[in-house]
PDB file of N, CA and C in Angstrom:
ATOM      1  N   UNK A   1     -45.343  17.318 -16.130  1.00  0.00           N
ATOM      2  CA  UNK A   1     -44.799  17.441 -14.798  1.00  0.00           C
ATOM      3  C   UNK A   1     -43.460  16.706 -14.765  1.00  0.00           C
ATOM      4  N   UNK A   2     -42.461  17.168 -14.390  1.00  0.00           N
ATOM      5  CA  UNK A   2     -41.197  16.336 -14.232  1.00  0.00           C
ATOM      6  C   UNK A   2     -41.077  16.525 -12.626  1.00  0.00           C
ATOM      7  N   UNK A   3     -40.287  15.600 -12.413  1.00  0.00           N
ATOM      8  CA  UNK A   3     -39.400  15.338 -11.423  1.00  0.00           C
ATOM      9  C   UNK A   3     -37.998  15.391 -11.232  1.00  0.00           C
ATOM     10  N   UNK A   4     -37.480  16.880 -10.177  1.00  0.00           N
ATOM     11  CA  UNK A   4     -35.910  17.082  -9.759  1.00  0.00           C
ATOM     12  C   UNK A   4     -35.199  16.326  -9.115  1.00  0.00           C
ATOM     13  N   UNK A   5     -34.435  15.843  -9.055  1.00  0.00           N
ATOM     14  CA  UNK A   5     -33.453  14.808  -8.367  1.00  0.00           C
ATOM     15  C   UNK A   5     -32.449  15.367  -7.652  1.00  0.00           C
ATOM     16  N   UNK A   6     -32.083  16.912  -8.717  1.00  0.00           N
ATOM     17  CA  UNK A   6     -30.930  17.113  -8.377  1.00  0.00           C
ATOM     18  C   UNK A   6     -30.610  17.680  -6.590  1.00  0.00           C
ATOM     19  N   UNK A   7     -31.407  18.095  -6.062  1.00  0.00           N
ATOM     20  CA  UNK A   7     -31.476  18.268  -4.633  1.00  0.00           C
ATOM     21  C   UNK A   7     -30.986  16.972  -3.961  1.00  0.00           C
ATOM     22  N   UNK A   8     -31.655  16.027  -4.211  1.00  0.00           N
ATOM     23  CA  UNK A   8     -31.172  14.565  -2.853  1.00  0.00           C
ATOM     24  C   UNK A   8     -29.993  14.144  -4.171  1.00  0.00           C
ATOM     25  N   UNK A   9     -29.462  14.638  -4.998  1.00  0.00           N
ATOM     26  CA  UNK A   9     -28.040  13.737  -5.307  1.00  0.00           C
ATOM     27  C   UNK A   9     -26.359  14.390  -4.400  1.00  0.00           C
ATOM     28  N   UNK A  10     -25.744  13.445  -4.030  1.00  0.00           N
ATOM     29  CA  UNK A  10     -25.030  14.235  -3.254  1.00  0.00           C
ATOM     30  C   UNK A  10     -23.846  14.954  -4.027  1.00  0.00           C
ATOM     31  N   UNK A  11     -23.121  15.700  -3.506  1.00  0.00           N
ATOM     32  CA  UNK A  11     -21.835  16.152  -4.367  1.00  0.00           C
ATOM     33  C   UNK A  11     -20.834  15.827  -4.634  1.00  0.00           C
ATOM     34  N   UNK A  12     -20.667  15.930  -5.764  1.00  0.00           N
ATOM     35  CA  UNK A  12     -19.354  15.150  -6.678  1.00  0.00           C
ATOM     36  C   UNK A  12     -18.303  15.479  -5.527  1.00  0.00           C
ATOM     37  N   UNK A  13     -17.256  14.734  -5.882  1.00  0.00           N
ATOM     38  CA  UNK A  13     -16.007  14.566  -4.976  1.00  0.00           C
ATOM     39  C   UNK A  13     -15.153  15.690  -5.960  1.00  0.00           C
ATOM     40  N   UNK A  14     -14.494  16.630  -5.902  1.00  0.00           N
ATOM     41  CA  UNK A  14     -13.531  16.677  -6.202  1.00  0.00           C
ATOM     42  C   UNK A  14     -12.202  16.101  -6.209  1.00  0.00           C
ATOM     43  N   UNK A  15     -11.569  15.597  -8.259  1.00  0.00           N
ATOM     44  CA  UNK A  15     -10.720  15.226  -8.040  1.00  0.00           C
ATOM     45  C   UNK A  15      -9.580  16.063  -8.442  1.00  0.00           C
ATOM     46  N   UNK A  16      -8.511  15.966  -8.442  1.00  0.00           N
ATOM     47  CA  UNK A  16      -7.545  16.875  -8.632  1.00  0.00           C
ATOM     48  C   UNK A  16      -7.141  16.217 -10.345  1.00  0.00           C
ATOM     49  N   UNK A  17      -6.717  17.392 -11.316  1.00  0.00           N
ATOM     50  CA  UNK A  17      -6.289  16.493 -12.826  1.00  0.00           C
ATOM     51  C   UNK A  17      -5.657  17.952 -12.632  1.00  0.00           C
ATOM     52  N   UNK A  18      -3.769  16.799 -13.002  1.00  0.00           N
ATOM     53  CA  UNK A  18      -2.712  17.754 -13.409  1.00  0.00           C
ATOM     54  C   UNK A  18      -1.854  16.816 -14.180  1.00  0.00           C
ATOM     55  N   UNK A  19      -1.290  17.704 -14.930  1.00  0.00           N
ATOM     56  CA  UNK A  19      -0.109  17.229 -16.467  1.00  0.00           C
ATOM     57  C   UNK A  19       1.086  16.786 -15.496  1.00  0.00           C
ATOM     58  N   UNK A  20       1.416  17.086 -14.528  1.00  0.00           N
ATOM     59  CA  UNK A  20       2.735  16.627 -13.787  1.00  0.00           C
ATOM     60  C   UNK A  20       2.797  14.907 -13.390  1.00  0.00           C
ATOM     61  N   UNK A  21       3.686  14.157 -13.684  1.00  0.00           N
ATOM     62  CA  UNK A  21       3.853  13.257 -13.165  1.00  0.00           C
ATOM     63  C   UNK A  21       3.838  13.453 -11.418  1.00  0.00           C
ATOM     64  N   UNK A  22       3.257  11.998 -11.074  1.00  0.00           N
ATOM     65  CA  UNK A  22       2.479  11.798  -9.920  1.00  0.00           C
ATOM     66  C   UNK A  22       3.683  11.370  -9.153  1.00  0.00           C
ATOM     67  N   UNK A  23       4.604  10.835  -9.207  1.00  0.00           N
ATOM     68  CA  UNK A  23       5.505  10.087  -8.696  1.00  0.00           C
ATOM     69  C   UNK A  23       7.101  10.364  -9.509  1.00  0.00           C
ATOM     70  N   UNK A  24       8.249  10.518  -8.706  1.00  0.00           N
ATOM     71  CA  UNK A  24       9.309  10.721  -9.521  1.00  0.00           C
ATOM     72  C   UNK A  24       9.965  10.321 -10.734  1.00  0.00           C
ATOM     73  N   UNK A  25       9.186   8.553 -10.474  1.00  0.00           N
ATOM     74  CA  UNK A  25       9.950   7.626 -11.475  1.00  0.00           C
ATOM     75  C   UNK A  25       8.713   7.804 -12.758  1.00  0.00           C
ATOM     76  N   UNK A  26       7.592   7.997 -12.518  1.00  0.00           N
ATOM     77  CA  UNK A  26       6.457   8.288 -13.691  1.00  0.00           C
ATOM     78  C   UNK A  26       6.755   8.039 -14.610  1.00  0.00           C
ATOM     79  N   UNK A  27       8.198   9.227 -15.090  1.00  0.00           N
ATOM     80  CA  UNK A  27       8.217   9.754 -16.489  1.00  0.00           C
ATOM     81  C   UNK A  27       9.081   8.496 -16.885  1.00  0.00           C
ATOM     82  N   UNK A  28      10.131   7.967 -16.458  1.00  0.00           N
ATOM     83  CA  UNK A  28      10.544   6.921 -16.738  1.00  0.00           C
ATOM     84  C   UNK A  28       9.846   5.501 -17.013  1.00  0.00           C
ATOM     85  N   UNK A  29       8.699   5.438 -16.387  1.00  0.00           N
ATOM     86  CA  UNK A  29       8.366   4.447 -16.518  1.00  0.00           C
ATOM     87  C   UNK A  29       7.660   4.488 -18.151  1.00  0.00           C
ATOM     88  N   UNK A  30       6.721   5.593 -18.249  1.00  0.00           N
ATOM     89  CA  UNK A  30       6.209   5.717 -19.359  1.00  0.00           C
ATOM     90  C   UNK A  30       7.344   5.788 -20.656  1.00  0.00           C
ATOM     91  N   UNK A  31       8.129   6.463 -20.265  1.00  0.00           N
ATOM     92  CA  UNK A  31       9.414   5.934 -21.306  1.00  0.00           C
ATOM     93  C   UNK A  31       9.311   4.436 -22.113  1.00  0.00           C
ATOM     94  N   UNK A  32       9.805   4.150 -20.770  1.00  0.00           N
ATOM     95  CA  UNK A  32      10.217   2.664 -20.565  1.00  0.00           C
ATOM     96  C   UNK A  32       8.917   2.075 -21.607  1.00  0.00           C
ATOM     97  N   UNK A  33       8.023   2.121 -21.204  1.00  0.00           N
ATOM     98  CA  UNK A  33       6.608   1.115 -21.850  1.00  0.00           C
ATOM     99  C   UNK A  33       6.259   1.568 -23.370  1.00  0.00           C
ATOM    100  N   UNK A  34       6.182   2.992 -23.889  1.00  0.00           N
ATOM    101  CA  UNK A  34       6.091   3.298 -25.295  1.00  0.00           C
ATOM    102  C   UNK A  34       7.209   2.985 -26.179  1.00  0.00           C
ATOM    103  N   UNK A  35       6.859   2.173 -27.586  1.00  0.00           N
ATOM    104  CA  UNK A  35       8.089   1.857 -28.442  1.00  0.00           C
ATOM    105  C   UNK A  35       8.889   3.441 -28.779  1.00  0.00           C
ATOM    106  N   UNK A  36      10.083   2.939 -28.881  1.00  0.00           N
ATOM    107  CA  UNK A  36      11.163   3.885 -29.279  1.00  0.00           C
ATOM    108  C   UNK A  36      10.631   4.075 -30.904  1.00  0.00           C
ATOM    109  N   UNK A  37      10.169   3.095 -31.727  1.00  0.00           N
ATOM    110  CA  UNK A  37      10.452   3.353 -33.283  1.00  0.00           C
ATOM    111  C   UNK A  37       9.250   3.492 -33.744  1.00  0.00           C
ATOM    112  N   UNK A  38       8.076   3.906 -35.020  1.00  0.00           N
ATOM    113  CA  UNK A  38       7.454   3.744 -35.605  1.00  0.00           C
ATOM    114  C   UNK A  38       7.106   2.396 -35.850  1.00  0.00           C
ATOM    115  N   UNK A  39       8.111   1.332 -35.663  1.00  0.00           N
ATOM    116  CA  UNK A  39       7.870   0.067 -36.648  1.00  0.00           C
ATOM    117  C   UNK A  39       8.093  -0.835 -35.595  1.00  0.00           C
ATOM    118  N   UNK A  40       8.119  -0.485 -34.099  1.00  0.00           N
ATOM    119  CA  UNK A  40       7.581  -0.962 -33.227  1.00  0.00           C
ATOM    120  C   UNK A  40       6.396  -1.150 -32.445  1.00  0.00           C
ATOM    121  N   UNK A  41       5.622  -0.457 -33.253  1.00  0.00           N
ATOM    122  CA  UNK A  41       4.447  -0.194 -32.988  1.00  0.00           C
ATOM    123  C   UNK A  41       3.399  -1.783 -33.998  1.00  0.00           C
ATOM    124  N   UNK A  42       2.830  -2.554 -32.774  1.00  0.00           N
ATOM    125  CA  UNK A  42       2.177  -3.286 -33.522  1.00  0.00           C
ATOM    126  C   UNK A  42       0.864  -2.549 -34.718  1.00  0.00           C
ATOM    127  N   UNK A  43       1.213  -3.889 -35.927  1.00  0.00           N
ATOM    128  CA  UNK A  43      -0.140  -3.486 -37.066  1.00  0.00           C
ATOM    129  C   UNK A  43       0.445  -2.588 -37.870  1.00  0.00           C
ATOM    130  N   UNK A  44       1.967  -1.898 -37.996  1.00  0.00           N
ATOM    131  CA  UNK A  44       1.309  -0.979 -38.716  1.00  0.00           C
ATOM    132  C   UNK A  44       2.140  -1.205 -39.586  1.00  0.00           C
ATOM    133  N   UNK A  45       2.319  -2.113 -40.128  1.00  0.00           N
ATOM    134  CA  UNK A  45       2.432  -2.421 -41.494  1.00  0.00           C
ATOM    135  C   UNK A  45       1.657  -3.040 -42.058  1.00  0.00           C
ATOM    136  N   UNK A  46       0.613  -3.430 -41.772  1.00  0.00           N
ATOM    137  CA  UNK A  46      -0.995  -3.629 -42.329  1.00  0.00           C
ATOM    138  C   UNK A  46      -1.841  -2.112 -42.283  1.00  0.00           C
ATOM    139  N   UNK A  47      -1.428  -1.495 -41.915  1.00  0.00           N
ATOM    140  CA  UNK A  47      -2.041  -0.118 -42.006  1.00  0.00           C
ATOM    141  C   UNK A  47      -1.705   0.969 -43.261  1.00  0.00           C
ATOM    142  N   UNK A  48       0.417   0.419 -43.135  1.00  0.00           N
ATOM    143  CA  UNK A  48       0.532   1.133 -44.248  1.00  0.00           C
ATOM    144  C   UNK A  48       0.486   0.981 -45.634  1.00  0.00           C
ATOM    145  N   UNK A  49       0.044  -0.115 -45.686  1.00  0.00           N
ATOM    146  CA  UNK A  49      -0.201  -1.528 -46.803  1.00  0.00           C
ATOM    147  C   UNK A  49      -1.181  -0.952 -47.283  1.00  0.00           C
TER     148      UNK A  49
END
């Protein structure tokens, strides 16, 4: 014998998921925060070692 739940659970919220930056400055910011170089990237010259 099992027991359904799914009746008394209530319904998911829809959320919205899109590839567009959310805000104008977004794309800049993410710029801004990822290294420009390979070898700015911490560790990885213990990686390529």
């Amino acid at each position: 014998m099992s027991t359904q739940t799914d009746d008394f659970a209530p319904a998911p919220t829809r959320r919205v998921l899109s590839a567009a930056p959310a805000s104008p400055n977004e794309e800049a910011v993410e710029r801004a925060l990822r290294p420009k170089l390979l070898d700015d990237y911490v560790g990885q010259v213990k990686i390529r070692e």
